[in-house]
N, C-alpha and C. Protein backbone atom coordinates (compact mmCIF):
# COMPACT_ATOMS: atom_id res chain seq x y z
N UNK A 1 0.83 -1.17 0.00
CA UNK A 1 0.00 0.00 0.00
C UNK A 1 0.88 1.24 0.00
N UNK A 2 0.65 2.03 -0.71
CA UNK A 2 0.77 3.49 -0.70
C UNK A 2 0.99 4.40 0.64
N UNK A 3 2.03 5.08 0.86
CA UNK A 3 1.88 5.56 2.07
C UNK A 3 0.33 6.46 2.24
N UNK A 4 -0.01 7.04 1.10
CA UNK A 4 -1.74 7.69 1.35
C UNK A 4 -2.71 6.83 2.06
N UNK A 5 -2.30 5.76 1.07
CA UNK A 5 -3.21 4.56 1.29
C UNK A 5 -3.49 3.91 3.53
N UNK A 6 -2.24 4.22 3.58
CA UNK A 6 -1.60 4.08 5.12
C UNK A 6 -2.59 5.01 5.82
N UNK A 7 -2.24 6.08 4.99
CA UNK A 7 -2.59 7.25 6.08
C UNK A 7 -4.11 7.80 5.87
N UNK A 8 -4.88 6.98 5.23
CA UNK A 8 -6.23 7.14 5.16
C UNK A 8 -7.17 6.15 5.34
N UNK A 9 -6.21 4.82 5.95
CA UNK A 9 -6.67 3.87 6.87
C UNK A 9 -7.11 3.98 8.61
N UNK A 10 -5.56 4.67 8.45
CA UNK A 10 -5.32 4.90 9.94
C UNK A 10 -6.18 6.26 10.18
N UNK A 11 -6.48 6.88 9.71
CA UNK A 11 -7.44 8.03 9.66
C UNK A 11 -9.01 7.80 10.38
N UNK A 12 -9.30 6.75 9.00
CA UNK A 12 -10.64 5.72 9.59
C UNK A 12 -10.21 5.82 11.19
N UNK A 13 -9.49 4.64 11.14
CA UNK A 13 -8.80 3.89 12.77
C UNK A 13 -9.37 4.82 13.50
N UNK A 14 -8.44 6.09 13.96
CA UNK A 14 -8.35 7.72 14.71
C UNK A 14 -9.85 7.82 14.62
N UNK A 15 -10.83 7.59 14.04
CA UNK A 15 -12.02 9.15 13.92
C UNK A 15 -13.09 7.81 14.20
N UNK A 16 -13.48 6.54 14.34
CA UNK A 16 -14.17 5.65 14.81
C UNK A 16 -13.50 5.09 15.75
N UNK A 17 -12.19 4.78 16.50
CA UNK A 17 -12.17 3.47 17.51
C UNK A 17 -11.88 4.26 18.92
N UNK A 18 -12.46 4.82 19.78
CA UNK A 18 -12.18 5.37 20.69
C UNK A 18 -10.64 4.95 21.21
N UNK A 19 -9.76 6.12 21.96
CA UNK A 19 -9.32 6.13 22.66
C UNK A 19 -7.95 5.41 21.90
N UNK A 20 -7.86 5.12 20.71
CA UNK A 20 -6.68 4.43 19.71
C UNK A 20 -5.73 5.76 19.41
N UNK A 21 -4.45 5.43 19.84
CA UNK A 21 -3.24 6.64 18.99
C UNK A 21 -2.99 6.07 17.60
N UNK A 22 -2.06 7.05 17.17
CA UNK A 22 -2.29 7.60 15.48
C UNK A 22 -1.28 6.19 15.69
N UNK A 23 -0.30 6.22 16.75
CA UNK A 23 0.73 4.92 15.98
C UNK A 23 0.30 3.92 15.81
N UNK A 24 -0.79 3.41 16.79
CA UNK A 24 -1.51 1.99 17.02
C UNK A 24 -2.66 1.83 15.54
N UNK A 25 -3.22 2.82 15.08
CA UNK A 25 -4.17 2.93 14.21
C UNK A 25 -2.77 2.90 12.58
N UNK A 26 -1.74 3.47 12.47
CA UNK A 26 -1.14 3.20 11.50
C UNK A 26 -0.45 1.88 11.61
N UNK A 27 -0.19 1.07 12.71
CA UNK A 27 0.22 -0.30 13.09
C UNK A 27 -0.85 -1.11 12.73
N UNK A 28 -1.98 -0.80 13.21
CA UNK A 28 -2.98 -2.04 12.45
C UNK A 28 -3.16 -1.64 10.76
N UNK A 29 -3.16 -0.68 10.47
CA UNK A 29 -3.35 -0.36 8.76
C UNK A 29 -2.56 -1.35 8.22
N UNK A 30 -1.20 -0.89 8.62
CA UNK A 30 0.03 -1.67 8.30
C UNK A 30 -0.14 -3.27 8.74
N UNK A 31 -0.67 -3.84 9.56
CA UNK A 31 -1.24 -5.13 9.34
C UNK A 31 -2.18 -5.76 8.50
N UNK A 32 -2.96 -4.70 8.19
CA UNK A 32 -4.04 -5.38 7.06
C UNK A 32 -3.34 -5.09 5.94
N UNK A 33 -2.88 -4.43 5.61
CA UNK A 33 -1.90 -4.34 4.48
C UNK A 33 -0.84 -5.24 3.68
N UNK A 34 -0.01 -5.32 5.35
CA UNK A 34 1.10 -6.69 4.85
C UNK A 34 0.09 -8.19 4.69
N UNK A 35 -0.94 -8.56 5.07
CA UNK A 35 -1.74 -9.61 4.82
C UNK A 35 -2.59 -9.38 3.58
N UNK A 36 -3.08 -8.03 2.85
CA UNK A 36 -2.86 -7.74 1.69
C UNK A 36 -2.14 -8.08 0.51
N UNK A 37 -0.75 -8.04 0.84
CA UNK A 37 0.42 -8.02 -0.20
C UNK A 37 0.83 -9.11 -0.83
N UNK A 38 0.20 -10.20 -0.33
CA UNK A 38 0.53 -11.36 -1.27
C UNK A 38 -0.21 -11.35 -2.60
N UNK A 39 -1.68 -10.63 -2.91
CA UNK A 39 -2.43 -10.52 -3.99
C UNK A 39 -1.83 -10.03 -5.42
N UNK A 40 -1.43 -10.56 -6.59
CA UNK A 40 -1.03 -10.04 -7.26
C UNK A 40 -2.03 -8.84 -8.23
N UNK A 41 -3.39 -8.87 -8.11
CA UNK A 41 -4.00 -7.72 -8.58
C UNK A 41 -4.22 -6.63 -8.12
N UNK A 42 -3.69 -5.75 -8.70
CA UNK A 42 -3.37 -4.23 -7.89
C UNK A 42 -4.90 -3.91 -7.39
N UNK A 43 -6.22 -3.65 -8.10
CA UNK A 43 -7.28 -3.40 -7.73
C UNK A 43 -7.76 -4.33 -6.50
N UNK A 44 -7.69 -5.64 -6.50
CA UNK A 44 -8.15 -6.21 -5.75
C UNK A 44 -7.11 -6.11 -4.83
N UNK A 45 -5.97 -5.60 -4.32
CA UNK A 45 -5.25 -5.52 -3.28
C UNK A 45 -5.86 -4.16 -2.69
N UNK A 46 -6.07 -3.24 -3.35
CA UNK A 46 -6.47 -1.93 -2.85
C UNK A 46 -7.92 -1.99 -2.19
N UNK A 47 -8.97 -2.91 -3.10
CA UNK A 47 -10.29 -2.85 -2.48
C UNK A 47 -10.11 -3.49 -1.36
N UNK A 48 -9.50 -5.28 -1.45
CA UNK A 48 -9.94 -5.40 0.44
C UNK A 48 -9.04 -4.68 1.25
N UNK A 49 -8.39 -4.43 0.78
CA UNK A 49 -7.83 -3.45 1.97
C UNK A 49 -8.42 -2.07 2.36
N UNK A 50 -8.90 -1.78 1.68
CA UNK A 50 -9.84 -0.74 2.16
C UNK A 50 -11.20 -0.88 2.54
N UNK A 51 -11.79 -2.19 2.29
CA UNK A 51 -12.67 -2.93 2.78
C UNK A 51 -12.68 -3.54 4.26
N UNK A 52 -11.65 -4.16 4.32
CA UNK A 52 -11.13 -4.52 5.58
C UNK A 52 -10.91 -3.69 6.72
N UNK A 53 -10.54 -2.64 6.22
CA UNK A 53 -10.05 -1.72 7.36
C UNK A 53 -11.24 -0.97 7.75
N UNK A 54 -12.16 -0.50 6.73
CA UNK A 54 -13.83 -0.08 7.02
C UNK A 54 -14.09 -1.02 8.00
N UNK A 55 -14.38 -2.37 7.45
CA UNK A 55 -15.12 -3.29 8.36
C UNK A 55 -14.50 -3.24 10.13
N UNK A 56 -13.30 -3.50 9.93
CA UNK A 56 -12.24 -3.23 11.30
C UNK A 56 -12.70 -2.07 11.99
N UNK A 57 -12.86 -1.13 11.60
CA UNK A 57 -13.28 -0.23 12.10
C UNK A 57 -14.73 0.56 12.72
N UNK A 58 -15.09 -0.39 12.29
CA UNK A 58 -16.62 -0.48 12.49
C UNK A 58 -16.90 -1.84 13.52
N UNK A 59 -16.19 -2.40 13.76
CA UNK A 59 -16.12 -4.08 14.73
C UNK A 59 -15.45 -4.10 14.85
N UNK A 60 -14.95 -3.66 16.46
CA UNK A 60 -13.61 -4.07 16.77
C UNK A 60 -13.33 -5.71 16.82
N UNK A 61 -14.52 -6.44 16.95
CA UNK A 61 -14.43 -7.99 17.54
C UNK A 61 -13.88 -8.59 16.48
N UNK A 62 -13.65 -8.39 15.43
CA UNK A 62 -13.13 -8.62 14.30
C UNK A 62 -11.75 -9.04 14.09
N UNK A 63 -11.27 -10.16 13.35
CA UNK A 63 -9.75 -10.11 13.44
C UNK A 63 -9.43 -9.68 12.02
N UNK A 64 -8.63 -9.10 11.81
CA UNK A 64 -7.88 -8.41 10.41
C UNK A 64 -8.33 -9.92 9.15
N UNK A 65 -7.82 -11.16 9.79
CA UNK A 65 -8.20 -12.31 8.32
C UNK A 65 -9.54 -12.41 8.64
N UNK A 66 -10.28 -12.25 9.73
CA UNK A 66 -11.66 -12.25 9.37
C UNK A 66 -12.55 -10.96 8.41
N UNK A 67 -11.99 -10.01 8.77
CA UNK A 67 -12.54 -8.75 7.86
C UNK A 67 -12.09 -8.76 6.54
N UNK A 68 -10.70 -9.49 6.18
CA UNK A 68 -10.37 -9.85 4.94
C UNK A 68 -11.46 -11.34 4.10
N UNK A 69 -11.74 -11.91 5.04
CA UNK A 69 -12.10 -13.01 4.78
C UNK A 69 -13.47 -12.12 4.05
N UNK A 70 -14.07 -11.58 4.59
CA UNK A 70 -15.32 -10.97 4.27
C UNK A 70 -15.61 -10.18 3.09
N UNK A 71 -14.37 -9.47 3.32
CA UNK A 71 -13.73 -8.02 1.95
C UNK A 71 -13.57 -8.84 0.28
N UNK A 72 -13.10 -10.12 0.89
CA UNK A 72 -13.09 -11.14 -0.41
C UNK A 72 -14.26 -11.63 -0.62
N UNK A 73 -15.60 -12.30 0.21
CA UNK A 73 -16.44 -12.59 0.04
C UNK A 73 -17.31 -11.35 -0.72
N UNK A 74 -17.31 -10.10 -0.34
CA UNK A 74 -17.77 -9.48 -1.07
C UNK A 74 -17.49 -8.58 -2.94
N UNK A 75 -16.10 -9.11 -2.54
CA UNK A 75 -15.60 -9.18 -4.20
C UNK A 75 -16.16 -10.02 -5.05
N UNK A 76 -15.96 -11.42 -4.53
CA UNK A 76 -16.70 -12.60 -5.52
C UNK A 76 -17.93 -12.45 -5.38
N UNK A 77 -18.70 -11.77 -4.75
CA UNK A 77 -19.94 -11.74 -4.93
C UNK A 77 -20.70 -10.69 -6.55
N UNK A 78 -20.02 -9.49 -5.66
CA UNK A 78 -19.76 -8.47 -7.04
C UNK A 78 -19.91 -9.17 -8.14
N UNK A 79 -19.26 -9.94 -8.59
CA UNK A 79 -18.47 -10.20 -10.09
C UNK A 79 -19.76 -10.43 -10.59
């Protein structure tokens, strides 16, 4: 991901998860990200990851491969 890309994750993070610092909110970006990076399609690396991190952010109960797990379910659905 793009450092923008970083910094408009962690943005989300900051402005929904109470009481989260900017480092902890760019530390989890940066986790959904590197679990991202194995995808070789640039679009589909960018959507769940920005999918994921919505969802994350909206449920904390959530684990990063579960919100991915989902971010993909809703890709193949799309198609």
């Amino acid at each position: 991901m793009s450092r923008s890309d970083l910094i408009l994750a962690a943005s989300l993070f900051l402005a929904t998860i109470p009481d989260i610092t900017p480092a902890d909110a760019l530390d989890d970006a940066r986790q959904i990200a590197s679990l991202c990076a194995r995808q070789d399609n640039p679009e589909y690396r960018h959507t769940i990851f920005f999918v994921a991190c919505i969802l994350l952010a909206h449920d904390q109960t959530l684990s990063p491969q579960d919100a991915i797990t989902t971010a993909t379910e809703l890709w193949l659905t799309a198609r």
